[in-house]
Protein backbone atom coordinates (compact mmCIF):
# COMPACT_ATOMS: atom_id res chain seq x y z
CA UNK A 1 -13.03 0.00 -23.43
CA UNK A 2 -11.66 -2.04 -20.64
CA UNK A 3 -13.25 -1.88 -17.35
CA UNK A 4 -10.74 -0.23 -14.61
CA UNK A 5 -10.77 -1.97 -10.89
CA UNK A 6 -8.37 0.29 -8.35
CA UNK A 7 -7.75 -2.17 -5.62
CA UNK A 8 -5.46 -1.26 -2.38
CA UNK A 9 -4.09 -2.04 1.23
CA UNK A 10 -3.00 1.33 2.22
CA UNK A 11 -3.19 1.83 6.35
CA UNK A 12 -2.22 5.23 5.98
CA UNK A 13 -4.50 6.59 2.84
CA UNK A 14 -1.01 7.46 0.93
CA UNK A 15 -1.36 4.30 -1.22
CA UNK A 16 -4.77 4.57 -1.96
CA UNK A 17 -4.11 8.53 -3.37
CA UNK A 18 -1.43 6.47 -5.77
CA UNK A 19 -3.43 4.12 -6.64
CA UNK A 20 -6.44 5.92 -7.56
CA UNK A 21 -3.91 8.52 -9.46
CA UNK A 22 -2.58 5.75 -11.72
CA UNK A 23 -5.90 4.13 -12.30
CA UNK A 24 -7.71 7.86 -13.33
CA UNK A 25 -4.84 8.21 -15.87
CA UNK A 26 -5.57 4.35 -17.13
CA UNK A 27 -9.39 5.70 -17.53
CA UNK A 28 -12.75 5.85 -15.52
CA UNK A 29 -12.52 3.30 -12.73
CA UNK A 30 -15.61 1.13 -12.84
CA UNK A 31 -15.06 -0.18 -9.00
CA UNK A 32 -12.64 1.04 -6.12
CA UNK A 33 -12.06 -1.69 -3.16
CA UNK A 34 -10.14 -0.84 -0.16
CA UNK A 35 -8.59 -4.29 1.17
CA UNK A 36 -7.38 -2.22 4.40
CA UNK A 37 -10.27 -2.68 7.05
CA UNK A 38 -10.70 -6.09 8.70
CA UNK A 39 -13.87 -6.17 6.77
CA UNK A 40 -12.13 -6.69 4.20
CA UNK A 41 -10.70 -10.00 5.09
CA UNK A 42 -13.09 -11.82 3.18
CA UNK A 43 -13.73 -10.07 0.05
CA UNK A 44 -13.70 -12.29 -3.08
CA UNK A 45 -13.42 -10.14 -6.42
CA UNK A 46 -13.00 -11.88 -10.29
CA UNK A 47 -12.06 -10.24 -13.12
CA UNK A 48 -11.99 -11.20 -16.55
CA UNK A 49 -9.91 -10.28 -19.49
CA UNK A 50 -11.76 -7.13 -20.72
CA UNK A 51 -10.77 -5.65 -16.95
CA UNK A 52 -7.41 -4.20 -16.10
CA UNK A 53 -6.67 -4.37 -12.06
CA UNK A 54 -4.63 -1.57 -10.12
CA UNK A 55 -3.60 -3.09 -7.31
CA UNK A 56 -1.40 -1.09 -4.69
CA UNK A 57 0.40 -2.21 -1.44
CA UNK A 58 3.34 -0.50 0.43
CA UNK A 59 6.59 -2.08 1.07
CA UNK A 60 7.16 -2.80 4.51
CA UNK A 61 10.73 -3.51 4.87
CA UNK A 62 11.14 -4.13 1.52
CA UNK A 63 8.19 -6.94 1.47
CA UNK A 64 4.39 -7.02 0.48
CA UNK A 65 2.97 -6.72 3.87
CA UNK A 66 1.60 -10.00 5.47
CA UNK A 67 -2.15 -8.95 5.73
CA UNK A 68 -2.28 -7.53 2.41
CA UNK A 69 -0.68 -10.83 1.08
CA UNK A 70 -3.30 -12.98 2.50
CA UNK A 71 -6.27 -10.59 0.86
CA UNK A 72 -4.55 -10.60 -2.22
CA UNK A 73 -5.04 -14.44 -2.34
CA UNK A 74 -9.40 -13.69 -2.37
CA UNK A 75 -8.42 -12.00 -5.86
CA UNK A 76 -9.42 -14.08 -8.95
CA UNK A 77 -8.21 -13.27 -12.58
CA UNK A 78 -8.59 -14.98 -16.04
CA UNK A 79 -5.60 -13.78 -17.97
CA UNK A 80 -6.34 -10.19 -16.72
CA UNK A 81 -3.67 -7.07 -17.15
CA UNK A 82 -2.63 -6.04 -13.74
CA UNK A 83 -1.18 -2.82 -13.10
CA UNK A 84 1.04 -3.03 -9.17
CA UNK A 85 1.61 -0.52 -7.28
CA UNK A 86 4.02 -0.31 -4.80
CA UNK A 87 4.39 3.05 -2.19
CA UNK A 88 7.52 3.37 0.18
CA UNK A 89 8.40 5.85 2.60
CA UNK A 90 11.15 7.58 0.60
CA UNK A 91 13.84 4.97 1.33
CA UNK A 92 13.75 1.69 -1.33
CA UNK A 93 10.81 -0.80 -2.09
CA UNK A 94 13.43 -3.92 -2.29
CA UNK A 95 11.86 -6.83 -3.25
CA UNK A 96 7.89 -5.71 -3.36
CA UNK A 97 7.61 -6.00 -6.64
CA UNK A 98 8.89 -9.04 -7.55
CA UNK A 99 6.78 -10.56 -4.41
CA UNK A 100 3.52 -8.77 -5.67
CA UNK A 101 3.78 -9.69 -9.29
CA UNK A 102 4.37 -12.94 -7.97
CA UNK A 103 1.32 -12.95 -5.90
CA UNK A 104 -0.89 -11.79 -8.53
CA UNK A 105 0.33 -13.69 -11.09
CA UNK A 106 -0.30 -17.16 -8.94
CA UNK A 107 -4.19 -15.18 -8.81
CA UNK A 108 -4.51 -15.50 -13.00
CA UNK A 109 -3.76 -11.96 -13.33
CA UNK A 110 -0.71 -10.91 -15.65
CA UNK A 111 1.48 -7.73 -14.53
CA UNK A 112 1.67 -5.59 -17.69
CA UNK A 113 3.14 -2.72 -15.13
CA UNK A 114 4.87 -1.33 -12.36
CA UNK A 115 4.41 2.14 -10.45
CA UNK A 116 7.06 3.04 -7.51
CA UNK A 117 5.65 5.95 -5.75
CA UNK A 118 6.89 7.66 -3.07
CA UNK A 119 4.89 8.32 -0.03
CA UNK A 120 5.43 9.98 3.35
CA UNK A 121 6.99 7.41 5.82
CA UNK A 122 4.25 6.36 8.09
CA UNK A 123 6.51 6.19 10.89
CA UNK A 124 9.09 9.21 10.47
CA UNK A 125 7.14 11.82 8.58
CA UNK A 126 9.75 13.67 7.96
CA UNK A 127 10.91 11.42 5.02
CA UNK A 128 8.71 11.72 1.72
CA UNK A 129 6.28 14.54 4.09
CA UNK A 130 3.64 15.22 2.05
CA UNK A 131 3.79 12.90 -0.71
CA UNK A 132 1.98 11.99 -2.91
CA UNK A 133 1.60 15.67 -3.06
CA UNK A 134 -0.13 17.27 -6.57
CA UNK A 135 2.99 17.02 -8.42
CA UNK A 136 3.14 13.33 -7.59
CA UNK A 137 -0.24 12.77 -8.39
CA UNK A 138 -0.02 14.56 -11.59
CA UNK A 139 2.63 12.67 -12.68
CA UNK A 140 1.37 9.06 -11.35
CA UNK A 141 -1.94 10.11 -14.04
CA UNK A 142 0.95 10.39 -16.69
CA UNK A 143 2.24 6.99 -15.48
CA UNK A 144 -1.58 5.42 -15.60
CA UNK A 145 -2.22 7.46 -19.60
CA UNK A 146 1.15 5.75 -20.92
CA UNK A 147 -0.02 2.38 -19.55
CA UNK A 148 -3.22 2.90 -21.36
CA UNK A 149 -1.23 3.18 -24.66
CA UNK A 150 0.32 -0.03 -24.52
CA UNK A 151 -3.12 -1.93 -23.07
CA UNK A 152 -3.27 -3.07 -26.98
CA UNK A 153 -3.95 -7.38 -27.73
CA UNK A 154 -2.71 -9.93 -24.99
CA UNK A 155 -1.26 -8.40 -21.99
CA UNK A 156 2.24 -8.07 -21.98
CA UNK A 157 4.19 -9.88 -18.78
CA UNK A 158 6.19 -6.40 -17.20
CA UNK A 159 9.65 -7.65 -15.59
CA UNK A 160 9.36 -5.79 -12.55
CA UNK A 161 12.33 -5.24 -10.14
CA UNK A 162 13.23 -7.27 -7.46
CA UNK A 163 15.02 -10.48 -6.26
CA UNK A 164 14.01 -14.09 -5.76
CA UNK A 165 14.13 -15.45 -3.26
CA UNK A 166 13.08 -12.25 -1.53
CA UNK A 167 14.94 -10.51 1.50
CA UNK A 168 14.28 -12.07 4.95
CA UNK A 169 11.16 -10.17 6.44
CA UNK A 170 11.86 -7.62 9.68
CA UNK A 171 10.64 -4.81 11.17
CA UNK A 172 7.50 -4.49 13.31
CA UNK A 173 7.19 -4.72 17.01
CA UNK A 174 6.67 -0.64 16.90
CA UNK A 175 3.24 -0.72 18.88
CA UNK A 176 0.89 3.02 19.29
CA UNK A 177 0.91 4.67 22.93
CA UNK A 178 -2.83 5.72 23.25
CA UNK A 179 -2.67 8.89 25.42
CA UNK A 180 -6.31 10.58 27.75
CA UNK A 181 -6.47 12.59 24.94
CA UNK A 182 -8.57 9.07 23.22
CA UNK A 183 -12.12 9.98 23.55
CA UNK A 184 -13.35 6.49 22.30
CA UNK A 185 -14.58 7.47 19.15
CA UNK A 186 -13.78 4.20 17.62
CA UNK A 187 -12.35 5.18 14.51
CA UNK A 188 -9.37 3.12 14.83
CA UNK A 189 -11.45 0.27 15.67
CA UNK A 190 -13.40 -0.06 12.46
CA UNK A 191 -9.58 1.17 10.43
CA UNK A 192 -7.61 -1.53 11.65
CA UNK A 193 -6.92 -4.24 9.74
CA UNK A 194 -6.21 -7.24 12.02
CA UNK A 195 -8.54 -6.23 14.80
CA UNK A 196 -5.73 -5.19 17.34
CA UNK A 197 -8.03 -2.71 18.68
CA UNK A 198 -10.83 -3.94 20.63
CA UNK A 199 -14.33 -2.66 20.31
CA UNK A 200 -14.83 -2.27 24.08
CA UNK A 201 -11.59 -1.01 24.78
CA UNK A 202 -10.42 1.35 22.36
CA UNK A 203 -7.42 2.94 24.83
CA UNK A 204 -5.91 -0.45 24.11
CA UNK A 205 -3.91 -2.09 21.60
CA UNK A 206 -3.06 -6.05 21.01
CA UNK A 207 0.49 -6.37 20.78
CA UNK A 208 0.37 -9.80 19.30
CA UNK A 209 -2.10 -8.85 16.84
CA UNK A 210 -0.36 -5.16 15.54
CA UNK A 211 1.29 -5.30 12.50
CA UNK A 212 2.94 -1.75 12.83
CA UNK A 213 0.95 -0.44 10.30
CA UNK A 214 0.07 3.22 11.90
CA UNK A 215 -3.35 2.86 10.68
CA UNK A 216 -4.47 3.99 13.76
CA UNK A 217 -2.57 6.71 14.07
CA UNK A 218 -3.33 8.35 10.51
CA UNK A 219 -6.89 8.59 11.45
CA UNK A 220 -7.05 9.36 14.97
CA UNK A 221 -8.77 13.30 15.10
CA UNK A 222 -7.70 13.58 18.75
CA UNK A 223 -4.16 12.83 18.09
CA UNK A 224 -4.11 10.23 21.04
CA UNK A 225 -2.16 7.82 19.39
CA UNK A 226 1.84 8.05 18.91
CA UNK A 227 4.72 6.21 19.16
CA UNK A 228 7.55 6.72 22.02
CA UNK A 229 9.73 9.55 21.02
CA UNK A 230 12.65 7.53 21.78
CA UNK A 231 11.91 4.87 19.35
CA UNK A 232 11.12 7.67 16.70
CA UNK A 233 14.40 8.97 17.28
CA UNK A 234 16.23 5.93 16.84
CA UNK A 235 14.44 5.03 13.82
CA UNK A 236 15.00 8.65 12.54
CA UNK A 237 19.11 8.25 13.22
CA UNK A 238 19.00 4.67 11.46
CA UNK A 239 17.06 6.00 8.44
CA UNK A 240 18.80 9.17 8.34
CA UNK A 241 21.39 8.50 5.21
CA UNK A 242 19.10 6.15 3.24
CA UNK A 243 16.20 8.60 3.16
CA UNK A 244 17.65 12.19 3.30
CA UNK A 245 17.88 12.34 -0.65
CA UNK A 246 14.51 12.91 -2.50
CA UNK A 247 13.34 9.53 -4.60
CA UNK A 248 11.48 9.80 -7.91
CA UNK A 249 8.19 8.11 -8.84
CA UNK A 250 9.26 4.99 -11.51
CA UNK A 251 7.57 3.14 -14.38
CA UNK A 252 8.24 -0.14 -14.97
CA UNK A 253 7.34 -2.12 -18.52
């Protein structure tokens, strides 16, 4: 029985509900790690070659996203199967999964898989709202039970999707508006994972330090942090065509 390690950067939660889907479908996960926090930064994990790694990122513009990059790298395998997961907002994931096999793959790990699911966008929720929703999870366990099956002898290398090199990185810049409605809680604080939030200053946000990530808006009770309508609405017109259609969860061997 291999042991089953579900390991994600998911700001929003919607990546962590994927991953965890695909890894209960693969069997009982033995350890769940959330690389999200700025705890995080430092976390060191090995795995060996009885232990099969779920490891789950969304695409930000089509890219593995910098911070989750960089905590990738504290990830050590010895010729160990590697399923990735990568979420996107209902519009592509481009070249994510070429750049995470890649990553894992310079860690010792071997991608034997790939899992595309589609998650609400965590800027326009109107695209993918809802998602993963029970259908998608349902179906993501499916994915993770017909993984298991072919988890027989040396892992397999999976030739996942995506171009090298990869597309130029862009996006960002889209900062949260924190509104008297923040009561100081701190709950974005401890969530976000470069630290853009100080401790002793909560109503504030680092613009040099935010990576865009609307961490801190997914968790926020008081519903004090937003984005400017305006930029919402141009982002909405600009993504309009690309994500009106519904996109399917996809395996990848």
């Amino acid at each position: 029985m291999k042991k089953i390690t579900a390991i994600y950067f998911s700001p929003c939660g919607t990546t962590k509900t994927a991953v965890c889907s695909v890894a209960g479908g693969l069997g009982e996960v033995a350890k769940e790690v959330d690389l999200t926090p700025l705890s995080a930064a430092s976390t060191e994990i090995s795995l060996g070659t009885d232990d099969v790694l779920v490891c789950g990122v969304p695409s930000f513009g089509g890219r593995v996203p910098l911070t989750a990059f960089e905590r990738i790298k504290n990830l050590h395998g010895n010729g160990t199967a590697a399923v990735a997961v990568v979420t996107y907002g209902n519009r592509a994931f481009d070249d994510t999964f070429a750049e995470l096999q890649d990553a894992l793959e310079a860690q010792g790990f071997v991608a034997v898989a790939g899992v595309a699911a589609v998650t609400q966008h965590s800027i326009v929720n109107q695209f993918g709202a809802g998602r993963p929703n029970a259908e998608d999870q349902t179906q993501l366990q499916a994915f993770g039970k017909e993984i298991a099956e072919k988890l027989t002898g040396a892992p397999k290398r999976a030739e996942l999707p995506g171009n090298r090199p990869y597309l130029e990185r862009h996006g960002g810049g889209l900062v949260p508006m924190v509104s008297d409605a923040c009561k100081g809680c701190g709950k974005c604080v401890t969530h976000c994972p470069v630290g853009a939030i100080p401790k002793d200053n909560p109503k504030t946000t680092d613009k040099d330090l935010c990576v865009s990530c609307m961490g801190c808006i997914s968790v926020c009770t008081q519903k004090a942090r937003s984005l400017p309508e305006a930029a919402i609405g141009m982002l909405t017109e600009k993504l309009s065509k690309v994500c009106a259609d519904r996109k399917e969860n996809q395996l990848f061997f």
